[in-house]
Protein backbone atom coordinates (compact mmCIF):
# COMPACT_ATOMS: atom_id res chain seq x y z
CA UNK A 1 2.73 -2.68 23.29
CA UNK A 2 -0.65 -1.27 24.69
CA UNK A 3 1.53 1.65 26.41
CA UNK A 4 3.68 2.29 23.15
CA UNK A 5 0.26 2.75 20.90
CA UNK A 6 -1.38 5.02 23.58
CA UNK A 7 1.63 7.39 23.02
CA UNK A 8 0.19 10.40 21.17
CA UNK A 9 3.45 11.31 19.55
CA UNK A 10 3.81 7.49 18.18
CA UNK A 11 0.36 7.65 17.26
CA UNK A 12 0.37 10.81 15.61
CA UNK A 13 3.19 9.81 12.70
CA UNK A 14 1.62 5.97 12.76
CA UNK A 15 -1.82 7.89 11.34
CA UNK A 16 0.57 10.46 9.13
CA UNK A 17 2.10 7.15 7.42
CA UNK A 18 -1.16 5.96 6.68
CA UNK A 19 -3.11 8.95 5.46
CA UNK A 20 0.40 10.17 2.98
CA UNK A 21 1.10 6.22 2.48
CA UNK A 22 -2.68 6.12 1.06
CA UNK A 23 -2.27 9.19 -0.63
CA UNK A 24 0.25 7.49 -2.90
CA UNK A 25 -1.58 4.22 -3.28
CA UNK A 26 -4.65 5.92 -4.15
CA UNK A 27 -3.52 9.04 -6.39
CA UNK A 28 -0.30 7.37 -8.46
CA UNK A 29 -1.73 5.58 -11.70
CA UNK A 30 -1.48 1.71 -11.85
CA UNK A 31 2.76 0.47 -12.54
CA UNK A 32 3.75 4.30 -12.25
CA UNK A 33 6.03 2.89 -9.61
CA UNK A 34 9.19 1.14 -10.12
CA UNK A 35 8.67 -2.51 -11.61
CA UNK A 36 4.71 -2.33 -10.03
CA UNK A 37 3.42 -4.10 -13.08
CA UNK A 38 6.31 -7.27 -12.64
CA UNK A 39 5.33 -7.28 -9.36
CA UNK A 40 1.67 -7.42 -9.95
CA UNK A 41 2.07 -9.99 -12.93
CA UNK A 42 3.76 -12.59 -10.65
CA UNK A 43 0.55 -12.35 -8.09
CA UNK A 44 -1.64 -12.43 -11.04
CA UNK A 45 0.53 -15.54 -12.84
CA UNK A 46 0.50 -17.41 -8.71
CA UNK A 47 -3.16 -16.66 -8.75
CA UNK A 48 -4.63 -17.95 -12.17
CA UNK A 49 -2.05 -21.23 -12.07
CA UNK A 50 -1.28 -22.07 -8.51
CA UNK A 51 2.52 -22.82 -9.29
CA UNK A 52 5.42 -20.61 -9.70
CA UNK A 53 6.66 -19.70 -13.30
CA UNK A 54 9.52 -20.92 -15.13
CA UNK A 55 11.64 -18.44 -16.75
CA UNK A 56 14.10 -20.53 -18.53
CA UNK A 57 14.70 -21.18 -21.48
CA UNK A 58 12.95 -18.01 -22.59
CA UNK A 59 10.08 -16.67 -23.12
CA UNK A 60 9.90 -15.90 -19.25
CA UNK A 61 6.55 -17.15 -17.69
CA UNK A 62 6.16 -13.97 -15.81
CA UNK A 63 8.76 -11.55 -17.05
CA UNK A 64 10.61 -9.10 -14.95
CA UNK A 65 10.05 -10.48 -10.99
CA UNK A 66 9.39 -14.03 -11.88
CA UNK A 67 12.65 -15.02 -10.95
CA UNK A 68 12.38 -13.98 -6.94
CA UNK A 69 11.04 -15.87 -4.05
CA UNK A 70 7.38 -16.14 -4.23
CA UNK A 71 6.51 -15.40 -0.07
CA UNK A 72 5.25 -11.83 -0.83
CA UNK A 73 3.72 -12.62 -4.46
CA UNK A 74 1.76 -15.71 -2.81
CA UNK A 75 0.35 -13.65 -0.35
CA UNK A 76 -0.95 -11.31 -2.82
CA UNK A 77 -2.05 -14.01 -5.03
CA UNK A 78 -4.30 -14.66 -2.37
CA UNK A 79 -5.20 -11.09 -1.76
CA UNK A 80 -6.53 -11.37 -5.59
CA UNK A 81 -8.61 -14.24 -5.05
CA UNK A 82 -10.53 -12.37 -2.78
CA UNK A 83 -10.16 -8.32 -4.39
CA UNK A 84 -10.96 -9.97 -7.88
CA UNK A 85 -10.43 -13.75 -9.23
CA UNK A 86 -10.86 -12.85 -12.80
CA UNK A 87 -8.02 -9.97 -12.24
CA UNK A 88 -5.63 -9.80 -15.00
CA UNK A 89 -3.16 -7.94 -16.88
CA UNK A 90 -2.83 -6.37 -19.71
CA UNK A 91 0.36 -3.99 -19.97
CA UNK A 92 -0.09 -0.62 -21.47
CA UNK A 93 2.38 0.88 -24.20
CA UNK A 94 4.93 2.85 -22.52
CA UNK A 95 6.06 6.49 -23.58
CA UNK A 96 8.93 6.69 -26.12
CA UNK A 97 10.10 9.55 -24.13
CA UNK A 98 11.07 7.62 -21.41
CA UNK A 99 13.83 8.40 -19.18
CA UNK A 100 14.31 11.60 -21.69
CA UNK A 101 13.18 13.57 -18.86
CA UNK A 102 9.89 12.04 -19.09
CA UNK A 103 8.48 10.67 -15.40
CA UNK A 104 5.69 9.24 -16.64
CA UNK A 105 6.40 5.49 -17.83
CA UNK A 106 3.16 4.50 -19.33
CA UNK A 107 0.50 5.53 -21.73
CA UNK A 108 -2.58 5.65 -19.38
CA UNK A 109 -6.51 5.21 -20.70
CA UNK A 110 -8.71 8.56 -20.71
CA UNK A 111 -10.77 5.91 -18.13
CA UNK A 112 -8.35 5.86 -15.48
CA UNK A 113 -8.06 9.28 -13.69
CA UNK A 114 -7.62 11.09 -10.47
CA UNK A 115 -9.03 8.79 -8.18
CA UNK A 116 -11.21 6.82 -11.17
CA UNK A 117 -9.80 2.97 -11.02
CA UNK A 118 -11.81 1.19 -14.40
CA UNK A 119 -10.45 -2.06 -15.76
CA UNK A 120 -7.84 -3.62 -14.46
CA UNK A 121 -6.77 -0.46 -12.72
CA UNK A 122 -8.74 -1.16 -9.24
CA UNK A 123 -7.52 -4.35 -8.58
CA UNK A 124 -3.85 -2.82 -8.77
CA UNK A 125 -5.37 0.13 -6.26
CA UNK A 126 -7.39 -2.60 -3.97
CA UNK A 127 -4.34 -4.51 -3.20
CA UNK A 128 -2.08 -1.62 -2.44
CA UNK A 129 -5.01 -0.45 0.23
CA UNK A 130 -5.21 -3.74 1.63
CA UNK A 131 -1.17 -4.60 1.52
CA UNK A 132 -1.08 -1.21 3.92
CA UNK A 133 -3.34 -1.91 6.37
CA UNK A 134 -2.56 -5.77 6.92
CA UNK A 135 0.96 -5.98 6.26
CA UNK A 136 2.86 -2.91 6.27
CA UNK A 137 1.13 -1.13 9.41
CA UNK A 138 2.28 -3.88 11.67
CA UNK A 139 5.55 -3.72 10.18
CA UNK A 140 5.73 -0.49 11.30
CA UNK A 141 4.24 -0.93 14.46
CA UNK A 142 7.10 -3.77 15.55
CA UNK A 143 9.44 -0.97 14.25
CA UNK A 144 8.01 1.75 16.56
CA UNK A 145 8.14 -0.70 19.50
CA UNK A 146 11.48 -1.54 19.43
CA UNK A 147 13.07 1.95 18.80
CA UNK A 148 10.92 2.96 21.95
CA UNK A 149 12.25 -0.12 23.64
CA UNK A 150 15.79 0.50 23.23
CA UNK A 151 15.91 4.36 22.62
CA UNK A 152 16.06 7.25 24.36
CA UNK A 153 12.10 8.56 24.50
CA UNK A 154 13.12 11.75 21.85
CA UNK A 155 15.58 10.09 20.22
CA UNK A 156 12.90 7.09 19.33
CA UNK A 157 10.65 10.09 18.07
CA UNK A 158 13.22 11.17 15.92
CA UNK A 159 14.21 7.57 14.81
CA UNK A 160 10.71 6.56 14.65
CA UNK A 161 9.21 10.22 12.16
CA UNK A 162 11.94 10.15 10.10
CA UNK A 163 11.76 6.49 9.37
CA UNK A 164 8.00 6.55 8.86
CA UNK A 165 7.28 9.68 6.94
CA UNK A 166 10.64 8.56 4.68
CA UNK A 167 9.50 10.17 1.60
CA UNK A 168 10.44 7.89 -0.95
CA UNK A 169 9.98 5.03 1.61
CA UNK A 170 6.03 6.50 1.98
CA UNK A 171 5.53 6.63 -2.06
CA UNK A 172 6.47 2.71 -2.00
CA UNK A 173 4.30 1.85 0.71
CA UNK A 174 2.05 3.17 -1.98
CA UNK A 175 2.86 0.43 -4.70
CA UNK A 176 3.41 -2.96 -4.37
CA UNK A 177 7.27 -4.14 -4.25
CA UNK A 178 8.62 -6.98 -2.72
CA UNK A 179 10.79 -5.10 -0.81
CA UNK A 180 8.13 -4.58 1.64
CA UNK A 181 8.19 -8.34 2.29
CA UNK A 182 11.53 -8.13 2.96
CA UNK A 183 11.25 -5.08 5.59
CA UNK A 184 8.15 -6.25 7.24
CA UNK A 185 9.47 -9.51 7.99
CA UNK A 186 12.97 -8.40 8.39
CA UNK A 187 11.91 -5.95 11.15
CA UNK A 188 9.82 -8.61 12.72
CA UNK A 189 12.80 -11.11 12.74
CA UNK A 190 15.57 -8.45 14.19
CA UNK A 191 13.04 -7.52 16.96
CA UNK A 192 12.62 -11.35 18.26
CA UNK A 193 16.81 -10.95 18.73
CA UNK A 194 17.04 -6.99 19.85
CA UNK A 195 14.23 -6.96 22.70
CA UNK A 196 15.11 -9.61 25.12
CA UNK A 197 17.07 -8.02 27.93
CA UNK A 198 20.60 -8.47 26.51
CA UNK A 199 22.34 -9.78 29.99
CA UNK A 200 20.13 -12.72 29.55
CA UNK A 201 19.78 -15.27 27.49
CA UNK A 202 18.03 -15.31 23.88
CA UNK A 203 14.29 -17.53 25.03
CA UNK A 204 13.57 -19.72 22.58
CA UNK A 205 10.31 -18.86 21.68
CA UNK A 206 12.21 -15.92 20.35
CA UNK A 207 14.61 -17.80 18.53
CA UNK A 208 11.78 -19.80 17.20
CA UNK A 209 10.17 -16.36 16.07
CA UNK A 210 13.21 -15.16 14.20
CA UNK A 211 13.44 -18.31 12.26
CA UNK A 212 10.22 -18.47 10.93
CA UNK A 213 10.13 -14.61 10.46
CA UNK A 214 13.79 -14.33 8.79
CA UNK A 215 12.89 -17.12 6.23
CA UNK A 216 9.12 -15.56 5.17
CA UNK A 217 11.62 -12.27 4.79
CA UNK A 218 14.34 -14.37 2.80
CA UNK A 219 11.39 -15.65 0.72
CA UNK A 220 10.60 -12.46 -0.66
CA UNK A 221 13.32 -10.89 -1.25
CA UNK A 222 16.90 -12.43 -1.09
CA UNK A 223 18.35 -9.10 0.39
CA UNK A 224 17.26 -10.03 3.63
CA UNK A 225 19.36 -12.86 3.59
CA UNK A 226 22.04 -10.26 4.83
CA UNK A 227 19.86 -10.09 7.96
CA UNK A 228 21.35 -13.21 9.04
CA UNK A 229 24.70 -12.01 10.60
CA UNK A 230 23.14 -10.56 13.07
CA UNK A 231 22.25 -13.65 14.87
CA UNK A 232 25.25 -14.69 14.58
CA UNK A 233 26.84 -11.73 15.91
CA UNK A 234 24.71 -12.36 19.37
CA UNK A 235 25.35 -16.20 19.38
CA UNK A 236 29.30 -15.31 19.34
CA UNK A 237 28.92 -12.30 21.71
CA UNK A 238 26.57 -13.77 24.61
CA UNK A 239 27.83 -16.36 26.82
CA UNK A 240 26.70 -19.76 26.21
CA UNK A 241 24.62 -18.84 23.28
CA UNK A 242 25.79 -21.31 21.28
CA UNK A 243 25.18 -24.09 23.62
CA UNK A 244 21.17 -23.78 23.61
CA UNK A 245 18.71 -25.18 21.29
CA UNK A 246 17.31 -22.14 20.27
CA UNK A 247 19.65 -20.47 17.25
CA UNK A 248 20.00 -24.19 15.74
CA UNK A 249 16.23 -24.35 15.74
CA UNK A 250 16.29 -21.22 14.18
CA UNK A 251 18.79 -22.16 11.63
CA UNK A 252 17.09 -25.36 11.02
CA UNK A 253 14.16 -23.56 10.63
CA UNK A 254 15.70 -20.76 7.32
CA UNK A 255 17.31 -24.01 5.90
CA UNK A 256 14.04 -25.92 5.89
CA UNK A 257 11.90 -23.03 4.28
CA UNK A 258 14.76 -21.72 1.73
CA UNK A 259 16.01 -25.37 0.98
CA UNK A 260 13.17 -25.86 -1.64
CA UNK A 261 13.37 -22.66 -3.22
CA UNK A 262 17.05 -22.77 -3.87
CA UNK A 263 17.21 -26.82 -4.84
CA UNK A 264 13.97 -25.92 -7.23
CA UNK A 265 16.27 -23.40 -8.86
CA UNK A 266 19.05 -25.41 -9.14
CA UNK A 267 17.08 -28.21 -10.95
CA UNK A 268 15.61 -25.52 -13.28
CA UNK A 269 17.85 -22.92 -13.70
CA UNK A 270 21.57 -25.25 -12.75
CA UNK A 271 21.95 -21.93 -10.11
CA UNK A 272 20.37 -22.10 -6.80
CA UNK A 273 19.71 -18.71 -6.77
CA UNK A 274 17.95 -18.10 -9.90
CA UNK A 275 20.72 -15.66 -11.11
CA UNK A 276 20.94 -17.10 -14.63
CA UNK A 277 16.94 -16.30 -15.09
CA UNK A 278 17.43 -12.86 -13.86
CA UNK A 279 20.49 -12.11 -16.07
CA UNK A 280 18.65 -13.43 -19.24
CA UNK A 281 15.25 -11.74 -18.53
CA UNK A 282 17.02 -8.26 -18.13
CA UNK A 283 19.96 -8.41 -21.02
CA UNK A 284 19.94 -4.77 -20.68
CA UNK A 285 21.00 -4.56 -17.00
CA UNK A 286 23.89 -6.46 -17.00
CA UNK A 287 26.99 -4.24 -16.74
CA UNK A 288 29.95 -5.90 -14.63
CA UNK A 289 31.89 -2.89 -12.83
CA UNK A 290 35.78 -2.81 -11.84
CA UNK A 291 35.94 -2.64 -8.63
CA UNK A 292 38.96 -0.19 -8.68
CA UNK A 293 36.64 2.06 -10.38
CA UNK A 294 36.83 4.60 -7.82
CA UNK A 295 33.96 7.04 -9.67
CA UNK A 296 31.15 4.07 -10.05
CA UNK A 297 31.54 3.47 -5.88
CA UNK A 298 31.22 7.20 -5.59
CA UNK A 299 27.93 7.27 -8.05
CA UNK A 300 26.63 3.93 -6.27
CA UNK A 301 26.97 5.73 -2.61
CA UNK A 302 25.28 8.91 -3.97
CA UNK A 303 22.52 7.20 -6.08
CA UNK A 304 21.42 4.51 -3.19
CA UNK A 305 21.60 7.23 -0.48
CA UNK A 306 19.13 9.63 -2.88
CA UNK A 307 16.83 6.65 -3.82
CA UNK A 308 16.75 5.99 -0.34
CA UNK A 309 15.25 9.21 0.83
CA UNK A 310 14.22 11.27 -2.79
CA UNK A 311 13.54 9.60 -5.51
CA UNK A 312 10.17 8.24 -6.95
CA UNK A 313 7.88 6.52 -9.50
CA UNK A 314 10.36 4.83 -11.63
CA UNK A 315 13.45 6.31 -10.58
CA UNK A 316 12.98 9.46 -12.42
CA UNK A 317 11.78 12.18 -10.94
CA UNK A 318 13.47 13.69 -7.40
CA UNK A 319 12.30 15.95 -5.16
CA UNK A 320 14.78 18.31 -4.95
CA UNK A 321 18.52 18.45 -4.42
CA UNK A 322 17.76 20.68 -1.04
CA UNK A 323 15.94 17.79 0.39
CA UNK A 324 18.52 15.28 -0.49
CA UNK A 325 20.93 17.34 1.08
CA UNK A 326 18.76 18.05 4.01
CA UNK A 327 18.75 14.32 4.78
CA UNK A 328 22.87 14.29 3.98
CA UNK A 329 22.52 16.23 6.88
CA UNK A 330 20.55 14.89 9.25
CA UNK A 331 22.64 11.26 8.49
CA UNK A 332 25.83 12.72 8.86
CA UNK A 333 25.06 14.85 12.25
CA UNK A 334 24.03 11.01 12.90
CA UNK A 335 27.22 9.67 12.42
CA UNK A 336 29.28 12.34 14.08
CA UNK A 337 26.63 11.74 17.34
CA UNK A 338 27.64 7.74 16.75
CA UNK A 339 31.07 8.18 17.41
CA UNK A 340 30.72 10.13 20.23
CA UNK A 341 28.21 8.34 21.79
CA UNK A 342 29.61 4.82 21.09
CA UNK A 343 27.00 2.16 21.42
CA UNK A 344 24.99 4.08 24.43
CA UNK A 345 21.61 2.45 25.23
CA UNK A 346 21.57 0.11 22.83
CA UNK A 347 24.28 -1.48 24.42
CA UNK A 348 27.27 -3.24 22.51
CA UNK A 349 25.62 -7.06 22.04
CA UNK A 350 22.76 -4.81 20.48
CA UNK A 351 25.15 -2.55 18.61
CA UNK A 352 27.29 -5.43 16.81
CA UNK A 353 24.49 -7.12 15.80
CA UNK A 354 22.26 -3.95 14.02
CA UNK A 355 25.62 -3.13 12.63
CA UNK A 356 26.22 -7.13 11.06
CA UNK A 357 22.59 -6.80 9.76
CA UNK A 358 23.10 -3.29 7.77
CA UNK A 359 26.61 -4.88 6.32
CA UNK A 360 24.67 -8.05 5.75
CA UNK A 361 22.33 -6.21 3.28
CA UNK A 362 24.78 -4.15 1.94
CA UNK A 363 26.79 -7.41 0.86
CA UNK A 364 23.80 -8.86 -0.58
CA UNK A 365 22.86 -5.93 -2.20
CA UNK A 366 26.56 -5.25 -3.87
CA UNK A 367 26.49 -8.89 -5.06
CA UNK A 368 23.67 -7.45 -7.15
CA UNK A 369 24.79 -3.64 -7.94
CA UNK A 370 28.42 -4.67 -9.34
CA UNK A 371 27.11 -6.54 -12.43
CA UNK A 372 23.32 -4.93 -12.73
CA UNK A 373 22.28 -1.69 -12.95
CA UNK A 374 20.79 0.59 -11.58
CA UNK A 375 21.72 0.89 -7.59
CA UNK A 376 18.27 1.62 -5.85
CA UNK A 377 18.08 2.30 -2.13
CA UNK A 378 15.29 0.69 -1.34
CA UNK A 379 17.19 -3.00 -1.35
CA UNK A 380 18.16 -1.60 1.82
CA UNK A 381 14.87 -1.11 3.14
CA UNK A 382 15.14 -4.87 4.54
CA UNK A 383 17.70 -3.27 7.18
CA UNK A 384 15.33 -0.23 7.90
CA UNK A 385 15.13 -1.05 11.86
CA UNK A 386 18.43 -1.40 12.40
CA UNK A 387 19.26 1.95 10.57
CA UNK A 388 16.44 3.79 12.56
CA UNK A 389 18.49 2.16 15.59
CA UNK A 390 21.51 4.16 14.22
CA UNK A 391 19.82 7.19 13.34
CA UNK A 392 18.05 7.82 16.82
CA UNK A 393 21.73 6.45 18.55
CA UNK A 394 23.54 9.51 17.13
CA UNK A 395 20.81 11.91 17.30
CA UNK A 396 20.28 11.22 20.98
CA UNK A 397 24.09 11.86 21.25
CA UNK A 398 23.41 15.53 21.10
CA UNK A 399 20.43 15.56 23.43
CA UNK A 400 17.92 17.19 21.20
CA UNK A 401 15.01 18.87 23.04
CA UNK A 402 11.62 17.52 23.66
CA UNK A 403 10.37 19.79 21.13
CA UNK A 404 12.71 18.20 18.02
CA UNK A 405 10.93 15.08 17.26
CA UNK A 406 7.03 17.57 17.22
CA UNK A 407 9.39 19.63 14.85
CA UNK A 408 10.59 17.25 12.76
CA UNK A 409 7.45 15.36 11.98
CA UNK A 410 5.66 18.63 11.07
CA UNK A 411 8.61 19.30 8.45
CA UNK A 412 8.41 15.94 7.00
CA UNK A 413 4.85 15.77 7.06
CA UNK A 414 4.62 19.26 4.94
CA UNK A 415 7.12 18.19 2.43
CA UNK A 416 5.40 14.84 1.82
CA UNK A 417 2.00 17.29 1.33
CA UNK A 418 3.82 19.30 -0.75
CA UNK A 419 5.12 16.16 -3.20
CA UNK A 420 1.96 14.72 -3.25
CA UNK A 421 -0.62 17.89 -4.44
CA UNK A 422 2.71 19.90 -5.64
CA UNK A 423 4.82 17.50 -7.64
CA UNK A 424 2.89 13.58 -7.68
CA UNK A 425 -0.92 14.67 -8.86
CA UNK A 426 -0.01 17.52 -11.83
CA UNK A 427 2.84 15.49 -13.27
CA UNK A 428 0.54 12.77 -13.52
CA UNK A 429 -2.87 14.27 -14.35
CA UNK A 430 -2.10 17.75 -15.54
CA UNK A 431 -5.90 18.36 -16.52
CA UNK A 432 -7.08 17.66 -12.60
């Protein structure tokens, strides 16, 4: 670990992810990103009762998020306590324009400005701050070590810049979303199975750490459930696996920390996963999709892939089709390098089971996109290591000079500059 931090290179885009990641936590007004102000009502509900909310029969307790996992929103329940125990909220009127090419969702107080937090406004800003430094930096960090682990040293570089300086995945890191739960964790939980040398067997202290790492990321966001497969993948694929205490430990482990959650649901809700609360707190999402229909799966690919890279605040405003298609790029040469390459140093025990944790997720995450709209790409950001595995596999393929990776963090670092002071700051305060 020491050795990977000393790395200047590694070092170099950790510090970019913070200064752009602050950037966005600081500069974008309180709930200007997607669902921010669901998120932040759960902590605030968690915090001022010290139970979880009930959303059936309606009114919801805690409308919009109060039907997920509480893991993440407990944390930052306790975050509050500290930031600010009277915190609060108070939603502001939204824009009747919205969505009508309008990227602004709310109607903002003449208070709150560029980088002036009154009311109820710096508690919102205080826990982003805080949620980067002490949970989404290490969640990085485990990232970085593992692609320099099992990587190629410039395709890690590569894996590792384009992962971190993600644009719409840096604007998030600005905001608070559940999905970071569900990546930090997630990461965490693959690493515990992908570093141990994979000739030998799985040490249980490992096995113990993906347990208790897989269920804190189940328990805040159920996309990470799709992580799963991918320890089963390496009990099936290594030798005697099976035999050892360690992945029932594990398993015992998820079932003993989801087993409340889901019978608590059940008792409440007659669904163990809370589906019935989320259907009836969001009428307006529901739309059930053929699955013949041949042009949805066509918009779905396109509108996850953009959201995953492009896309920010509330899903409205992009940065430009160029830099969508720039990334189309870069993923396909990716996939062309994976099929020559095969499963190169990542070996194929490794391979299989990054691959069963990215069609994990994606299972999960259909489950949801079929009968709710919209498709967001972030619900894949629980698989974001194992993708980054990908990415850096079929880049190396080509054997990109040392000078690539310098290259392409300097790109990506400019274009997140340029959507922060360009685009972000006079869409949102046009008078700065």
């Amino acid at each position: 670990m020491l050795r990977f931090l000393r790395d200047p290179y590694f070092a170099g885009v950790t510090a970019a992810f913070l200064l752009f990641a602050a950037g966005w936590g600081l500069l974008l007004p309180s709930f200007e990103s997607v669902d921010e102000q669901n998120h932040y009502r759960y902590m605030v509900f968690l915090k001022d009762h010290g139970r979880l909310p009930v959303q059936l029969p309606s009114p919801a307790e805690s409308t919009g998020e109060g039907h997920q996992p509480p893991f993440y929103y407990a944390l930052g329940a306790l975050a509050l306590r500290i930031l600010e125990p009277s915190a609060g909220l108070v939603e502001p009127p939204r824009r009747p324009t919205l969505f009508n090419h309008q990227p602004v969702y709310f109607e903002h107080t003449d208070g709150e400005g560029l980088m002036r937090f009154p009311g109820q406004a710096w508690p919102v800003h205080g826990l982003r701050l805080l949620q980067l430094f002490a949970l989404l930096l290490p969640g990085l960090l485990c990232l970085g070590l593992v692609l320099a682990r099992l990587l190629d040293p410039v395709a890690a570089r590569l894996a590792f810049a384009v992962t971190a300086l993600n644009p719409a995945f840096l604007a998030l890191a600005g905001a608070l979303n559940n999905d970071h739960g569900a990546w930090v964790f997630g990461t965490a939980a693959l690493a515990c199975l992908l570093l141990p040398a994979p000739e030998r067997p799985i040490p249980l202290p490992a096995w113990l750490g993906f347990g208790a790492l897989a269920a804190a990321a189940a328990l805040s966001k159920p996309t990470a459930l799709g992580l799963l497969p991918a320890a089963l993948v390496l009990v099936l694929r290594k030798p005697g696996e099976a035999r050892r205490r360690g992945p029932w430990l594990a398993c015992a482990m998820v079932a003993a920390a989801l087993a409340p959650w889901f019978l608590r649901n059940l008792r409440l809700y007659g669904d163990p996963t809370a589906w019935n609360a989320l259907v009836q707190d969001c009428p307006q999402c529901v739309h059930p999709k053929p699955l013949l229909l041949w042009r949805w799966w066509w918009f779905w690919i396109e509108r996850t892939f953009e959201t995953y890279w492009s896309v920010f605040g509330w899903m409205t405003w992009r940065a430009a089709p160029a830099v969508t298609l720039a990334f189309a790029g870069a993923c396909g040469l990716a996939l062309l390098g994976l099929a020559k390459a095969g499963t190169g140093s990542l070996g194929r025990p490794r391979s299989a089971a990054a691959l069963a944790a990215v069609a994990g997720v994606c299972a999960v995450v259909l489950r949801h996109d079929l009968f709710l709209d919209p498709p967001a790409g972030r619900y894949f950001y629980a698989a974001a290591l194992p993708i980054a595995l990908f990415l850096g596999q079929g880049w190396g393929a080509f054997r990109p000079p040392a000078w690539a990776p310098w290259a392409a963090a300097a790109a990506l670092a400019a274009l997140n500059l340029w959507l922060l002071f360009g685009r972000m700051v006079p869409m949102y305060y046009p008078s700065a």
